[in-house]
C-alpha atoms as a PDB file:
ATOM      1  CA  UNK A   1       0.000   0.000   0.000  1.00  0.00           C
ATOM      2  CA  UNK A   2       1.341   3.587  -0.691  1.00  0.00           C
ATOM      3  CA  UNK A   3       1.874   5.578   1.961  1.00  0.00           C
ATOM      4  CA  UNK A   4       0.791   9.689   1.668  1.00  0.00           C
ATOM      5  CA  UNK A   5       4.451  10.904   0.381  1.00  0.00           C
ATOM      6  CA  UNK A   6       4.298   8.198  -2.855  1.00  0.00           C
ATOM      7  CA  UNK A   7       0.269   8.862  -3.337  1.00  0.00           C
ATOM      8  CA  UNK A   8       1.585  13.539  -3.599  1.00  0.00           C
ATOM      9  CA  UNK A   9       4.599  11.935  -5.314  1.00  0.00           C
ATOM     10  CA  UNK A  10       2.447  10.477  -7.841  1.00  0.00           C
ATOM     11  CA  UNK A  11      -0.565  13.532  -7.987  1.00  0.00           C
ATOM     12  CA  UNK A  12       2.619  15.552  -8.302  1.00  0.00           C
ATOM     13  CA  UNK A  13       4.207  13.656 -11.452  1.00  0.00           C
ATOM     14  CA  UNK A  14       0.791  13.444 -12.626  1.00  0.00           C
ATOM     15  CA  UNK A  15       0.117  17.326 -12.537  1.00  0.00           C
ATOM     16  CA  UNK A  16       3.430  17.772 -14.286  1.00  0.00           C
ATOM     17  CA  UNK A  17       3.114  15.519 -17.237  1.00  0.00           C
ATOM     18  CA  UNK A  18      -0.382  17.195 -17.483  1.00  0.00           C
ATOM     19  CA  UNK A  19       1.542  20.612 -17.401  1.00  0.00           C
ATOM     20  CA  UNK A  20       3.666  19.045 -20.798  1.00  0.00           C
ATOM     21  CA  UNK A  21       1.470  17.530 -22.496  1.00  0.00           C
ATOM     22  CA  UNK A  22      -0.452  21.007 -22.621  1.00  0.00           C
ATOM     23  CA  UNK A  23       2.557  22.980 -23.790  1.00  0.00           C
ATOM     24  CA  UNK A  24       3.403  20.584 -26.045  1.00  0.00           C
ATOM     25  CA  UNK A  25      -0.416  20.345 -27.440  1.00  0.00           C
ATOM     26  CA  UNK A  26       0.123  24.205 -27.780  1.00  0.00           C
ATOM     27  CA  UNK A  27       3.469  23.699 -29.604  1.00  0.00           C
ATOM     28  CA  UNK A  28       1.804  20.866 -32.073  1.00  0.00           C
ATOM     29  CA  UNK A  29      -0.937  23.683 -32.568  1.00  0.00           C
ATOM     30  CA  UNK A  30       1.657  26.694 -33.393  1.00  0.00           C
ATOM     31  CA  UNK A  31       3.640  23.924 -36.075  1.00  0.00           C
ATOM     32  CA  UNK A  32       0.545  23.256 -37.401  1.00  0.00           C
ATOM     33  CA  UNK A  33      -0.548  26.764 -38.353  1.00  0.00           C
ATOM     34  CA  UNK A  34       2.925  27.591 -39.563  1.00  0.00           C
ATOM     35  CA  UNK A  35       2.432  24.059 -41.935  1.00  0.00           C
ATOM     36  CA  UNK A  36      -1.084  25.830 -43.001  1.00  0.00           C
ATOM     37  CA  UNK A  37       0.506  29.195 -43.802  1.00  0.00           C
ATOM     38  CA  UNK A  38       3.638  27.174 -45.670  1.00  0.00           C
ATOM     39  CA  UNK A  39       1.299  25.409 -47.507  1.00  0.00           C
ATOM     40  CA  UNK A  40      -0.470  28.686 -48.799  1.00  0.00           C
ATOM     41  CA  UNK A  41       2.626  29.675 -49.658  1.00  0.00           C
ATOM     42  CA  UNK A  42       3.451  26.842 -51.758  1.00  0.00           C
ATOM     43  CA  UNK A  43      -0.040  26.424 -53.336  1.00  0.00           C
ATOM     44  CA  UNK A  44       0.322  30.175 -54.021  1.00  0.00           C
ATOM     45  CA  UNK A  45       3.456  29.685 -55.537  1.00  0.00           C
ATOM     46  CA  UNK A  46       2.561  26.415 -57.652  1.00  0.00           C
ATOM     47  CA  UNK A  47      -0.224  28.403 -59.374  1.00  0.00           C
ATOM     48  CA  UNK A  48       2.065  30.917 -60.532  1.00  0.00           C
ATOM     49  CA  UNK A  49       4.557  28.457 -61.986  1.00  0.00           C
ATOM     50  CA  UNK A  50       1.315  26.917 -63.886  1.00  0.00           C
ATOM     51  CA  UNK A  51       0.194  30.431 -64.822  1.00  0.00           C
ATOM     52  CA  UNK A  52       4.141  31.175 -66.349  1.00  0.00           C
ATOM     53  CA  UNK A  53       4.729  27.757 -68.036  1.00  0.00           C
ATOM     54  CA  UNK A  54       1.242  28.433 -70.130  1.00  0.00           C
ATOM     55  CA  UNK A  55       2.704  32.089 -71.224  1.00  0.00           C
ATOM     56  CA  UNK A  56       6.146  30.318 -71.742  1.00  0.00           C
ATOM     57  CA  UNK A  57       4.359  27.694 -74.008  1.00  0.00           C
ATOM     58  CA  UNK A  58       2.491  30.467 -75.641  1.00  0.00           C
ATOM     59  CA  UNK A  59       5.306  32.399 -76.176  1.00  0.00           C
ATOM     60  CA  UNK A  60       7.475  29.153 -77.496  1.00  0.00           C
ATOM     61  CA  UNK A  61       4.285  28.561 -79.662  1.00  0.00           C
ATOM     62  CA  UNK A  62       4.872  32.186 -81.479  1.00  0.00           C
ATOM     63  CA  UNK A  63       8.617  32.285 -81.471  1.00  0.00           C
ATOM     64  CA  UNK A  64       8.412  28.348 -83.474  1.00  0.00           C
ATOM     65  CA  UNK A  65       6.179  30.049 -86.104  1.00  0.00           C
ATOM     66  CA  UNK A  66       8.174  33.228 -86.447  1.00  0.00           C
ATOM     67  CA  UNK A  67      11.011  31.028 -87.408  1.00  0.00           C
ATOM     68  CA  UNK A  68       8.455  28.712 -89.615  1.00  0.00           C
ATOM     69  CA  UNK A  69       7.973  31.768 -91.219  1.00  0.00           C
ATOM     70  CA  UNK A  70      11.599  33.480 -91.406  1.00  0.00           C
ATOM     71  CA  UNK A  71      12.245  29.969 -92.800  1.00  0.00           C
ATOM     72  CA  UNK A  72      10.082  30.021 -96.127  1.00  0.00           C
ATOM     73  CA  UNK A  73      11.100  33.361 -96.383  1.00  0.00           C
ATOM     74  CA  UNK A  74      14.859  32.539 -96.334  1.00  0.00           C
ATOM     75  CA  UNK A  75      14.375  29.591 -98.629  1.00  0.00           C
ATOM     76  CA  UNK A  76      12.653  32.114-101.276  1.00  0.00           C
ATOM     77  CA  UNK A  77      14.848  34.335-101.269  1.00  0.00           C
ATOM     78  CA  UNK A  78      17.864  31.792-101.852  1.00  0.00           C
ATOM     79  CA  UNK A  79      15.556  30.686-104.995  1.00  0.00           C
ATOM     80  CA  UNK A  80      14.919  33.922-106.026  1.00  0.00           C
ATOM     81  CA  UNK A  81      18.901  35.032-106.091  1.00  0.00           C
ATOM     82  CA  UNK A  82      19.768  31.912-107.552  1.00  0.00           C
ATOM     83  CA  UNK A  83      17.125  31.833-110.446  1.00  0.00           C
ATOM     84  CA  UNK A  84      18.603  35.900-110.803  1.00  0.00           C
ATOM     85  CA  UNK A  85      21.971  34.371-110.902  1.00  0.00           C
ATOM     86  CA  UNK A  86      21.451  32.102-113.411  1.00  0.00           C
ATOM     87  CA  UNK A  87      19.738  34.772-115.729  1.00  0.00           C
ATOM     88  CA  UNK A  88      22.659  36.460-115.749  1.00  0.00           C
ATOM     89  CA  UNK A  89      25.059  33.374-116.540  1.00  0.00           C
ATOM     90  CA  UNK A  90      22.512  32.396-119.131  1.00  0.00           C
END
């Protein structure tokens, strides 16, 4: 049987390890909302790397067909001085 100094002993240890597990619930809560506001953060920021890889594409999209274009426009022109070129010869 426990005599009264190991029964406050106990109440005593009890009280404290209620006194921890508190701060340490409080603790878990205060990571938790800095997770949440990281996690806004990142979300935030993984929209705006969607939103910028669409104008990139876009942009890639226009630049491929400029150069299409600069392309045919090259190639006629070598035909064009060449066909000149041989006038002359001929």
């Amino acid at each position: 049987m426990y005599c009264d100094n190991q029964i406050a002993n106990l109440r005593l240890e009890q009280v404290d390890l209620q006194n921890r597990i508190t701060a340490q619930n409080a603790r878990m809560s205060e990571i938790n909302s800095a997770m949440s506001r990281e996690n806004a953060l990142i979300e935030k920021s993984e929209i705006e790397i969607h939103k910028r890889t669409i104008e990139l594409t876009k942009k890639q999209s226009e630049v491929d067909e400029l150069n299409r274009k600069l392309g045919i426009l090259l190639s006629r022109e070598t035909v064009m001085t060449i066909t000149a070129a041989q006038l002359h010869i001929d």
